[in-house]
Structures are given as C-alpha cells and as structure tokens.
N, C-alpha and C. Protein backbone atom coordinates (compact mmCIF):
# COMPACT_ATOMS: atom_id res chain seq x y z
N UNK A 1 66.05 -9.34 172.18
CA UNK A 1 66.51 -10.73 172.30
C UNK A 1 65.51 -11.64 171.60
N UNK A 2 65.99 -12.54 170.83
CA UNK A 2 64.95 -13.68 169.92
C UNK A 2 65.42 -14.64 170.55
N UNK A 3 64.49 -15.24 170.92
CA UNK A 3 64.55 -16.44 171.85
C UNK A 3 63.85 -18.00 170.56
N UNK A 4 65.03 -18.47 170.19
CA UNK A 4 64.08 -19.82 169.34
C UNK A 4 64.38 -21.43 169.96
N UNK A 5 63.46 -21.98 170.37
CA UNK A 5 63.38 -23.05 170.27
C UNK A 5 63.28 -24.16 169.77
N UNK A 6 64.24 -25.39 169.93
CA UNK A 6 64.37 -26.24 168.67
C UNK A 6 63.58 -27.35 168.98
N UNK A 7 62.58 -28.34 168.42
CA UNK A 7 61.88 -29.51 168.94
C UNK A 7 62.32 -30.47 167.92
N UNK A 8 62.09 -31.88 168.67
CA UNK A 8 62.07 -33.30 168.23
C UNK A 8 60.69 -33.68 168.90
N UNK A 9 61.77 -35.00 168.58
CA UNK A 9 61.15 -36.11 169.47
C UNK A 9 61.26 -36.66 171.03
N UNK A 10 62.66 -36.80 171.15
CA UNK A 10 63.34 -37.27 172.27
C UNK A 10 64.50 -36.16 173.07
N UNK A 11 64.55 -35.24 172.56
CA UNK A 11 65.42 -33.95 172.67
C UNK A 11 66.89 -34.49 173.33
N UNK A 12 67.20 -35.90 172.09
CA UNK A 12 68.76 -36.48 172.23
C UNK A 12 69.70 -36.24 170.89
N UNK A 13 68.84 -36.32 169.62
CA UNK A 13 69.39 -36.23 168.53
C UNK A 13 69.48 -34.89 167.59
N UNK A 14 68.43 -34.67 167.21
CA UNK A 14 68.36 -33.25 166.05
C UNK A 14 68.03 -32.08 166.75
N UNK A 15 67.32 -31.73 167.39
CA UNK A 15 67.52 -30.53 167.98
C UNK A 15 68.56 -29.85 169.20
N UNK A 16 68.93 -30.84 170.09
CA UNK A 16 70.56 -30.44 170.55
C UNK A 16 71.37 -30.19 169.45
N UNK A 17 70.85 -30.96 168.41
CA UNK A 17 72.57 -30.96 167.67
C UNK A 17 72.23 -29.40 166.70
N UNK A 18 70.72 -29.30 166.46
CA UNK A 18 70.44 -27.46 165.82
C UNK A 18 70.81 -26.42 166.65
N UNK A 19 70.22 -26.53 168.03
CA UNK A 19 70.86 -25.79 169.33
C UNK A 19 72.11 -25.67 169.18
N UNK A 20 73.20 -26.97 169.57
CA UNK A 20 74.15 -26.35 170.03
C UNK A 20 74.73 -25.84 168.13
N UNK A 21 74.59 -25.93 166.89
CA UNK A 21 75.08 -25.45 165.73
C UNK A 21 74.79 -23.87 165.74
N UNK A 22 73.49 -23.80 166.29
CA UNK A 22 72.91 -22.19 166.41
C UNK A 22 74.02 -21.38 167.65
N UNK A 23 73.95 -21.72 168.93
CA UNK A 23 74.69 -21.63 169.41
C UNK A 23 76.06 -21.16 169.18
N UNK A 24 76.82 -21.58 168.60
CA UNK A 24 78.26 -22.01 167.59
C UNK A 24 78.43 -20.82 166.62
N UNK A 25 77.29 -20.13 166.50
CA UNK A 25 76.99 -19.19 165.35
C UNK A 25 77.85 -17.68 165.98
N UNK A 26 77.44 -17.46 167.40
CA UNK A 26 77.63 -16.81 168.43
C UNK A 26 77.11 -15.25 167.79
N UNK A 27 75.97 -15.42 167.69
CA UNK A 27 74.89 -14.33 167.11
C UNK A 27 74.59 -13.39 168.42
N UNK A 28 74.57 -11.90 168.48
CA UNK A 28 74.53 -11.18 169.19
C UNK A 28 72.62 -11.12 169.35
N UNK A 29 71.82 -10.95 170.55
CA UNK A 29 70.69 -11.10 170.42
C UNK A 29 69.92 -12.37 170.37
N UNK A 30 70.30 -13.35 170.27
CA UNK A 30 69.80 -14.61 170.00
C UNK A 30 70.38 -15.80 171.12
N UNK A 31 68.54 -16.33 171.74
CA UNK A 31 69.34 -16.98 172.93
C UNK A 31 68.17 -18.37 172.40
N UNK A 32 68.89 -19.37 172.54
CA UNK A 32 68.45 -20.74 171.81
C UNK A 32 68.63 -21.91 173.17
N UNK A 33 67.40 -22.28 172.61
CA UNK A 33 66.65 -23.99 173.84
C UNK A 33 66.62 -24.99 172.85
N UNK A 34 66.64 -25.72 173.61
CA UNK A 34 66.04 -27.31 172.98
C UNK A 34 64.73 -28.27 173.82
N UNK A 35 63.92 -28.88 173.14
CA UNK A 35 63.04 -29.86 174.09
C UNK A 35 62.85 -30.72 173.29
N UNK A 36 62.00 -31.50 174.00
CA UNK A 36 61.49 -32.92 173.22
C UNK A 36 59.94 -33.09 173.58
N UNK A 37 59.13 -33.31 172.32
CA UNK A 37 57.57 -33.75 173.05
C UNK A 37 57.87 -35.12 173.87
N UNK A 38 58.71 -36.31 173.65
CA UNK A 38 58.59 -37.07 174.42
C UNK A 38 59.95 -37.38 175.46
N UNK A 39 60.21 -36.62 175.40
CA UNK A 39 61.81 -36.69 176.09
C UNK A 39 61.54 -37.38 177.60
N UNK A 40 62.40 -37.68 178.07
CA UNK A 40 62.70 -37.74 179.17
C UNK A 40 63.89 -37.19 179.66
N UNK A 41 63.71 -36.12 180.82
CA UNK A 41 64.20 -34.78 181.46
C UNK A 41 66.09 -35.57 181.33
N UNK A 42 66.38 -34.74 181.38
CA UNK A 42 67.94 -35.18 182.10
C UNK A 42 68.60 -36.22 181.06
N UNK A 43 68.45 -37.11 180.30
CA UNK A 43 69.12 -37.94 179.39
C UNK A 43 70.22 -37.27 178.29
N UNK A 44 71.29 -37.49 178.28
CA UNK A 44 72.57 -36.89 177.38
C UNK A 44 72.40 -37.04 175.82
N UNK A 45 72.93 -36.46 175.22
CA UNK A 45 72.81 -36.34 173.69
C UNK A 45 73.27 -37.59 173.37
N UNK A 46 72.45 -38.10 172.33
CA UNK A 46 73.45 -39.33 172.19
C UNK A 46 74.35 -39.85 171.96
N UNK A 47 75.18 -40.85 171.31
CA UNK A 47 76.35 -40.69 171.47
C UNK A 47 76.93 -40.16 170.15
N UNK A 48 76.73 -40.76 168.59
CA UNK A 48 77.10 -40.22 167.80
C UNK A 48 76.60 -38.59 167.58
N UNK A 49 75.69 -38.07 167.96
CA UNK A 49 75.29 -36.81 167.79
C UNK A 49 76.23 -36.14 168.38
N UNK A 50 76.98 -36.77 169.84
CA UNK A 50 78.00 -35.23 170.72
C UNK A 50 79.37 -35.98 169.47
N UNK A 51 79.76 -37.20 169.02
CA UNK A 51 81.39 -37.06 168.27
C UNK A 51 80.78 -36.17 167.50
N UNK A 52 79.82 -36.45 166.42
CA UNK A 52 79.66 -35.57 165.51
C UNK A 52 79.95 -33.76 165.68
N UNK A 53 79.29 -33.13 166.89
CA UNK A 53 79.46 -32.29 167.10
C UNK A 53 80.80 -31.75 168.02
N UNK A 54 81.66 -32.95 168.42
CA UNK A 54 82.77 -32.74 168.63
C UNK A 54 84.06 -33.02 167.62
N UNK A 55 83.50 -33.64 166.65
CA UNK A 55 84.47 -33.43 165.33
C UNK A 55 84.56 -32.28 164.73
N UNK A 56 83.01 -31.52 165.03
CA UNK A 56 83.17 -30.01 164.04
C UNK A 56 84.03 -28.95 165.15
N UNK A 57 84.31 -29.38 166.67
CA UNK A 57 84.57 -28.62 167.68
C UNK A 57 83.92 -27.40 168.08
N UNK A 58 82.29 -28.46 168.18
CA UNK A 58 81.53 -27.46 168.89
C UNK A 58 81.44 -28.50 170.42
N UNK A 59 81.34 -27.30 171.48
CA UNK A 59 81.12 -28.13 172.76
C UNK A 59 79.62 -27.67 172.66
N UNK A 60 79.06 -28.94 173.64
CA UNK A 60 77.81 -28.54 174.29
C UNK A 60 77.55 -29.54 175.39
N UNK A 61 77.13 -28.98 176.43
CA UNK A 61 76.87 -30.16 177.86
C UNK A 61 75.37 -30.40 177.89
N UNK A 62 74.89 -30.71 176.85
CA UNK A 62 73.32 -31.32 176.65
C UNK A 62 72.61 -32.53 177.78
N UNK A 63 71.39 -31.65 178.23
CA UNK A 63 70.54 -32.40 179.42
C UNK A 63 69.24 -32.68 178.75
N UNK A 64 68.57 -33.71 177.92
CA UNK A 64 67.42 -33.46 177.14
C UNK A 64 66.20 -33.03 177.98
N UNK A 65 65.30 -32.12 177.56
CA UNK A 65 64.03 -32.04 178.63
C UNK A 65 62.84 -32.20 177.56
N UNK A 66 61.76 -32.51 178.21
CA UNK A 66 60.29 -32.23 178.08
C UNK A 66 60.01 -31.27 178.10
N UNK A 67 59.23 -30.92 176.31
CA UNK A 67 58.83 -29.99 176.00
C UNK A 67 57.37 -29.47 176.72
N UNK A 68 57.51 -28.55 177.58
CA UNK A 68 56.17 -27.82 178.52
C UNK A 68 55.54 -26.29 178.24
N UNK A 69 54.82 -26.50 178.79
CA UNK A 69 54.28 -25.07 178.46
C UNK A 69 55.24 -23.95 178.81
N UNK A 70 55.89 -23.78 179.79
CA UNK A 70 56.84 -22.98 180.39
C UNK A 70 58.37 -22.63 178.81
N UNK A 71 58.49 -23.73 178.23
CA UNK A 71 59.30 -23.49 176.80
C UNK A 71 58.54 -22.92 175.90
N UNK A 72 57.63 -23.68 175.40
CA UNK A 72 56.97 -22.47 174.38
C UNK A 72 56.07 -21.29 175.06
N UNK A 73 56.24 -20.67 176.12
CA UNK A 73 55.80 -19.39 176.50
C UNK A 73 57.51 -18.66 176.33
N UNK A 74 57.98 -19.62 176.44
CA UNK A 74 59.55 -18.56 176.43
C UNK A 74 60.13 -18.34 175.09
N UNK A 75 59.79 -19.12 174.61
CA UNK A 75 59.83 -18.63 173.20
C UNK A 75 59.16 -17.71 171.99
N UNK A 76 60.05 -17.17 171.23
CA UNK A 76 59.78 -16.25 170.21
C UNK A 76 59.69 -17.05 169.46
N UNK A 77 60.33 -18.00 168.72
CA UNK A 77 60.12 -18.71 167.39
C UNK A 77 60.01 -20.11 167.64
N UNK A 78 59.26 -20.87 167.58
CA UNK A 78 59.93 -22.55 167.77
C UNK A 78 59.75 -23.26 166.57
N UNK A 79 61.16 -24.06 165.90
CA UNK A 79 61.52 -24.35 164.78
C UNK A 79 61.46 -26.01 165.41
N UNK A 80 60.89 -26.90 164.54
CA UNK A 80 60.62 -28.49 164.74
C UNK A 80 61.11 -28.92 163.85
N UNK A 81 61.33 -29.99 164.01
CA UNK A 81 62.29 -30.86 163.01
C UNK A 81 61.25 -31.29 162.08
N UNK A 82 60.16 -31.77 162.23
CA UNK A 82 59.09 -32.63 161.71
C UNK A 82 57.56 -31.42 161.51
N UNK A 83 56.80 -32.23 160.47
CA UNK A 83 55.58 -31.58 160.67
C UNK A 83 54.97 -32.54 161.65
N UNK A 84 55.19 -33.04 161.94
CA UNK A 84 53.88 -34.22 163.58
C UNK A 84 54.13 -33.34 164.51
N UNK A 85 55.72 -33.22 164.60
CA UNK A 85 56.16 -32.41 165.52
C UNK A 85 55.33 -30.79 165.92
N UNK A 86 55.54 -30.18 164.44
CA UNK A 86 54.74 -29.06 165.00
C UNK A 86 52.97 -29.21 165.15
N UNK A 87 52.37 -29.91 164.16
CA UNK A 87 51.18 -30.12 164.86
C UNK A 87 51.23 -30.65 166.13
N UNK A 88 51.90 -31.25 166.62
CA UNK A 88 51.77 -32.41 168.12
C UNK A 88 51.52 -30.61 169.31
N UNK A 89 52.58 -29.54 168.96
CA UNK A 89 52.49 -28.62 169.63
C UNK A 89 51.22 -27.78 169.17
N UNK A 90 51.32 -27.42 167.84
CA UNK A 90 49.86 -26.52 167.42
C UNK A 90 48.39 -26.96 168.17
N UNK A 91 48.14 -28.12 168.33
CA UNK A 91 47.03 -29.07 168.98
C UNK A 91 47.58 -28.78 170.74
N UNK A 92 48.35 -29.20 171.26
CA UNK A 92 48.45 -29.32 172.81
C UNK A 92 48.87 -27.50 173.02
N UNK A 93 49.08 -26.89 172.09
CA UNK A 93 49.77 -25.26 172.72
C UNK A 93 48.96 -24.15 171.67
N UNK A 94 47.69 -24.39 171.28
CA UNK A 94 47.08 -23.74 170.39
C UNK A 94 47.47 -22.08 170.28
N UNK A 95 47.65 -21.92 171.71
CA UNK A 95 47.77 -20.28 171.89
C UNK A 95 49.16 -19.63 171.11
N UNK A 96 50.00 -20.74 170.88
CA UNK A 96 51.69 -20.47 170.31
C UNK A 96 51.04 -20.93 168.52
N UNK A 97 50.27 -21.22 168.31
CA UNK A 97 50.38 -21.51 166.42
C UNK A 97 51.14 -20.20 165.77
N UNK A 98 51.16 -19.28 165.79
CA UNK A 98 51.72 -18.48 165.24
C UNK A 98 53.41 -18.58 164.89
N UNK A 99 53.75 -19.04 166.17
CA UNK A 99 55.18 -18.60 166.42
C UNK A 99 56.09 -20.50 166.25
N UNK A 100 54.67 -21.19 165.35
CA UNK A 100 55.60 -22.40 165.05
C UNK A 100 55.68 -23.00 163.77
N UNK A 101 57.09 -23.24 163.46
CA UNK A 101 57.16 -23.31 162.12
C UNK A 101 58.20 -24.48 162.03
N UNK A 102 57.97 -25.76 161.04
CA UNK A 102 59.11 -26.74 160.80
C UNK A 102 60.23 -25.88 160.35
N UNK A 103 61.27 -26.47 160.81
CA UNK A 103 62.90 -25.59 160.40
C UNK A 103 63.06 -25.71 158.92
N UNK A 104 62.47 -26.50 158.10
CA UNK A 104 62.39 -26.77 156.59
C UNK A 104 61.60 -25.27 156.19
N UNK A 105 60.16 -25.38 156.65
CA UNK A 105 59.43 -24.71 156.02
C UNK A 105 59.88 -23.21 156.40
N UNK A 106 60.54 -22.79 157.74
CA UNK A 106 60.92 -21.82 157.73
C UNK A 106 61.85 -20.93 157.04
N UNK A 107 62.30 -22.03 156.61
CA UNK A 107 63.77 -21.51 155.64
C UNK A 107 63.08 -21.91 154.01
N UNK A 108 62.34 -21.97 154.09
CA UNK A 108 61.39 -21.56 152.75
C UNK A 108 61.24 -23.02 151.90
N UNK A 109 61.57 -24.23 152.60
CA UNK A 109 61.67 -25.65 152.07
C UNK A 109 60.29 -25.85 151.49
N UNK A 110 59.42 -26.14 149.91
CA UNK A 110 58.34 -26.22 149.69
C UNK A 110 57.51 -27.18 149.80
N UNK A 111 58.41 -28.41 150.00
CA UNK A 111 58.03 -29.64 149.97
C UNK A 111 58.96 -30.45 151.08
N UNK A 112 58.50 -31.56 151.81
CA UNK A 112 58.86 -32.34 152.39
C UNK A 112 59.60 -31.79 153.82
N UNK A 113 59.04 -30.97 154.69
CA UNK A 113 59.16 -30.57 155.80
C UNK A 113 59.73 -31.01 157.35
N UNK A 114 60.20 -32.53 156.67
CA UNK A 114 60.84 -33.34 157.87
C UNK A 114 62.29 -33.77 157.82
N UNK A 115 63.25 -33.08 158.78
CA UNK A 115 64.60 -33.28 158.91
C UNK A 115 64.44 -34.79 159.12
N UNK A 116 65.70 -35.98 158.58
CA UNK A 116 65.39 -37.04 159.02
C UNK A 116 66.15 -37.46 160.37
N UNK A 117 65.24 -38.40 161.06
CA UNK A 117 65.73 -39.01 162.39
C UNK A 117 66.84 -39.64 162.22
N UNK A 118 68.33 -39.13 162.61
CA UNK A 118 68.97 -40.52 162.88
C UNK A 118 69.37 -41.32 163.59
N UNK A 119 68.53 -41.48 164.71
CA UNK A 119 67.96 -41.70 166.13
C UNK A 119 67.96 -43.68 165.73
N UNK A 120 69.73 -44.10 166.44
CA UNK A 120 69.62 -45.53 166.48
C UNK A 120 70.09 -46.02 164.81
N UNK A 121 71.00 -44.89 164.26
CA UNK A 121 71.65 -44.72 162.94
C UNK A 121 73.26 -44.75 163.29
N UNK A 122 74.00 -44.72 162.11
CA UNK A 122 75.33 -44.78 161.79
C UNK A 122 76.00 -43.72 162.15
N UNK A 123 77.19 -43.02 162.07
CA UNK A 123 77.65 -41.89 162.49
C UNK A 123 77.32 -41.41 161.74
N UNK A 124 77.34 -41.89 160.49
CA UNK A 124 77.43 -41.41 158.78
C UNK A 124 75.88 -40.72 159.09
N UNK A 125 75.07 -41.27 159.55
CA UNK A 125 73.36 -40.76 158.96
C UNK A 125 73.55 -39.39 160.19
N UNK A 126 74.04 -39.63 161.36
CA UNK A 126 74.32 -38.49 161.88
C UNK A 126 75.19 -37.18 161.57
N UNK A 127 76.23 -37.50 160.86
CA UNK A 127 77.20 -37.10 160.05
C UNK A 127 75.85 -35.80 158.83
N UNK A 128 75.18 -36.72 158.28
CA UNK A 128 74.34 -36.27 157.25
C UNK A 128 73.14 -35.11 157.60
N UNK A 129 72.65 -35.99 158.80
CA UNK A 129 71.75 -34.93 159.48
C UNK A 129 72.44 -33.64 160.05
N UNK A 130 73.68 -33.69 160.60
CA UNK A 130 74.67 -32.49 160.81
C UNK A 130 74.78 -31.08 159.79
N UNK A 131 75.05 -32.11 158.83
CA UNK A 131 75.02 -30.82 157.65
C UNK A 131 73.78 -30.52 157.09
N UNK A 132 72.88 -31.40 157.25
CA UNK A 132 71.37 -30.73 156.89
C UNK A 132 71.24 -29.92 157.56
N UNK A 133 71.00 -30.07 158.92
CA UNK A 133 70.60 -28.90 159.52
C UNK A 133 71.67 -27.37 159.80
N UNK A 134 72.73 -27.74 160.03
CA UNK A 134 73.96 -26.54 159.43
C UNK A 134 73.08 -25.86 158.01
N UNK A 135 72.90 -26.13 157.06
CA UNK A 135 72.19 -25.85 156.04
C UNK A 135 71.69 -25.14 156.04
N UNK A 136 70.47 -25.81 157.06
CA UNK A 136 69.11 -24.86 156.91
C UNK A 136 69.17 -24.07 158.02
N UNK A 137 70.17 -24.07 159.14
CA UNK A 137 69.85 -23.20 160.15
C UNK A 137 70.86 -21.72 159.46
N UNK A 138 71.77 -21.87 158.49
CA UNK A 138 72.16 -20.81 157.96
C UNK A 138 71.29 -19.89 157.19
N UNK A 139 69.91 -20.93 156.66
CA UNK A 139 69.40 -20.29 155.64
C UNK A 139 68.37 -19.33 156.86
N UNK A 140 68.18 -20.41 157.90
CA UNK A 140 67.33 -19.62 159.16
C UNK A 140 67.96 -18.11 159.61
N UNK A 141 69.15 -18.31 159.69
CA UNK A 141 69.81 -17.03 160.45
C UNK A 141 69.72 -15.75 159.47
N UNK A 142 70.01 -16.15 157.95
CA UNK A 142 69.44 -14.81 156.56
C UNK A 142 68.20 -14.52 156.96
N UNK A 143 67.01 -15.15 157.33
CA UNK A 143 65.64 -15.23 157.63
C UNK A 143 65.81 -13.76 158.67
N UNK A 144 66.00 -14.47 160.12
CA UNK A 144 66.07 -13.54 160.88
C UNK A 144 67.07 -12.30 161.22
N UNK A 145 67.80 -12.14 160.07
CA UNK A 145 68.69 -10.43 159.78
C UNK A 145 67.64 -10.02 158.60
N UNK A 146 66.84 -10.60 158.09
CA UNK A 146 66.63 -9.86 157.32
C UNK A 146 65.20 -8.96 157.23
C-alpha cells in the first residue's frame, strides 16, 4: 500500500482537489490524504473547488485538517503544492525530508515548483488549477508504476 499525502496551505483548495483527482483514478494499492500547514480542522472545500470537481463528476465529502505529525508519519510520499510548503515541513518534520517532494518537482517539473493558489479566485483560475494538477498527478501516477 503507498500511502501519499497532498499539502497546501489551508487544506480547502489544491490539495483536496489533488486528493480527491487521485482518488478518482481508483488505483489498486494507493490510499491518499490531504492536510494543510495552516488549516483549520473541519472547514469544507471551498466553494468553486467542490463545482469544479463536481462538473468533472468526481464526489468528495472534504473536512480540511492540520497538517501533524501523526500525517506525515503515515505517509509514504508527501507531494506539496509549493516549495515554502515543503520546506515549512522539511524544517518542522526533519525526520520525513526524504519522503517530500513538490508535486511539480516530482513529476520531473525543472523549474518553477509552485502549483498556483486559486484561493479567493474565479471558477476559471480554479477551473485552471484543476487541470494543472490532473496533469501532473497523471504524470505522478507513470512515476509510481514505474
């Protein structure tokens, strides 16, 4: 079982919406989280992030949480939207550096390592961030078959 975890910021916008796309994949072996370094526990996906992901007719009943030590011990891979993001964890979870990698750089992105926020954006910028990360979490899933 590969257990990957997806991080933000607020665990309302880009990584529910990588979760539940990974999810959606319905990959045998592969069991997928979401958190937020600054989340606050229990808050719903936001709003254009669930149409968006209910236009493609994916469900997901998203509860955002705070990213804790108890998530990245449960994790095998944790994929961040941002590089702050993964340093913010490399610095507070030193013992996990290995097993953290921006979702850009994992999927072999050489330059510019930050999915953008569209946190308090248009449907459209959510719309955009949708298929970015669809993108790269396909290029993620070749990664891990191969």
């Amino acid at each position: 079982m590969e257990r990957i975890l997806f991080v933000c910021t607020g665990n309302t916008c880009r990584s529910p919406m990588a979760e539940a796309i990974l999810k959606n994949k319905h990959l045998a072996g592969i069991e997928v989280r979401s958190a937020g370094i600054h989340a606050a526990d229990g808050s719903e996906a936001s709003a254009h992030a669930k149409q968006v992901l209910s236009d493609k007719q994916i469900s997901q009943q998203h509860r955002s949480s705070l990213l804790t030590t108890r998530e990245v011990d449960w994790a095998d891979l944790i994929l961040t939207m941002t590089s702050s993001h993964k340093f913010a964890i490399v610095h507070q979870y030193p013992h996990a550096g290995e097993k953290v990698f921006t979702l850009k750089e994992y999927t072999g992105e050489r330059f510019n390592h930050d999915v953008v926020d569209p946190y308090g954006g248009t449907k459209a910028m959510y719309e955009a961030t949708y298929q970015e990360l669809e993108a790269l979490i396909d290029k993620a899933i070749g990664r891990l078959n191969s």
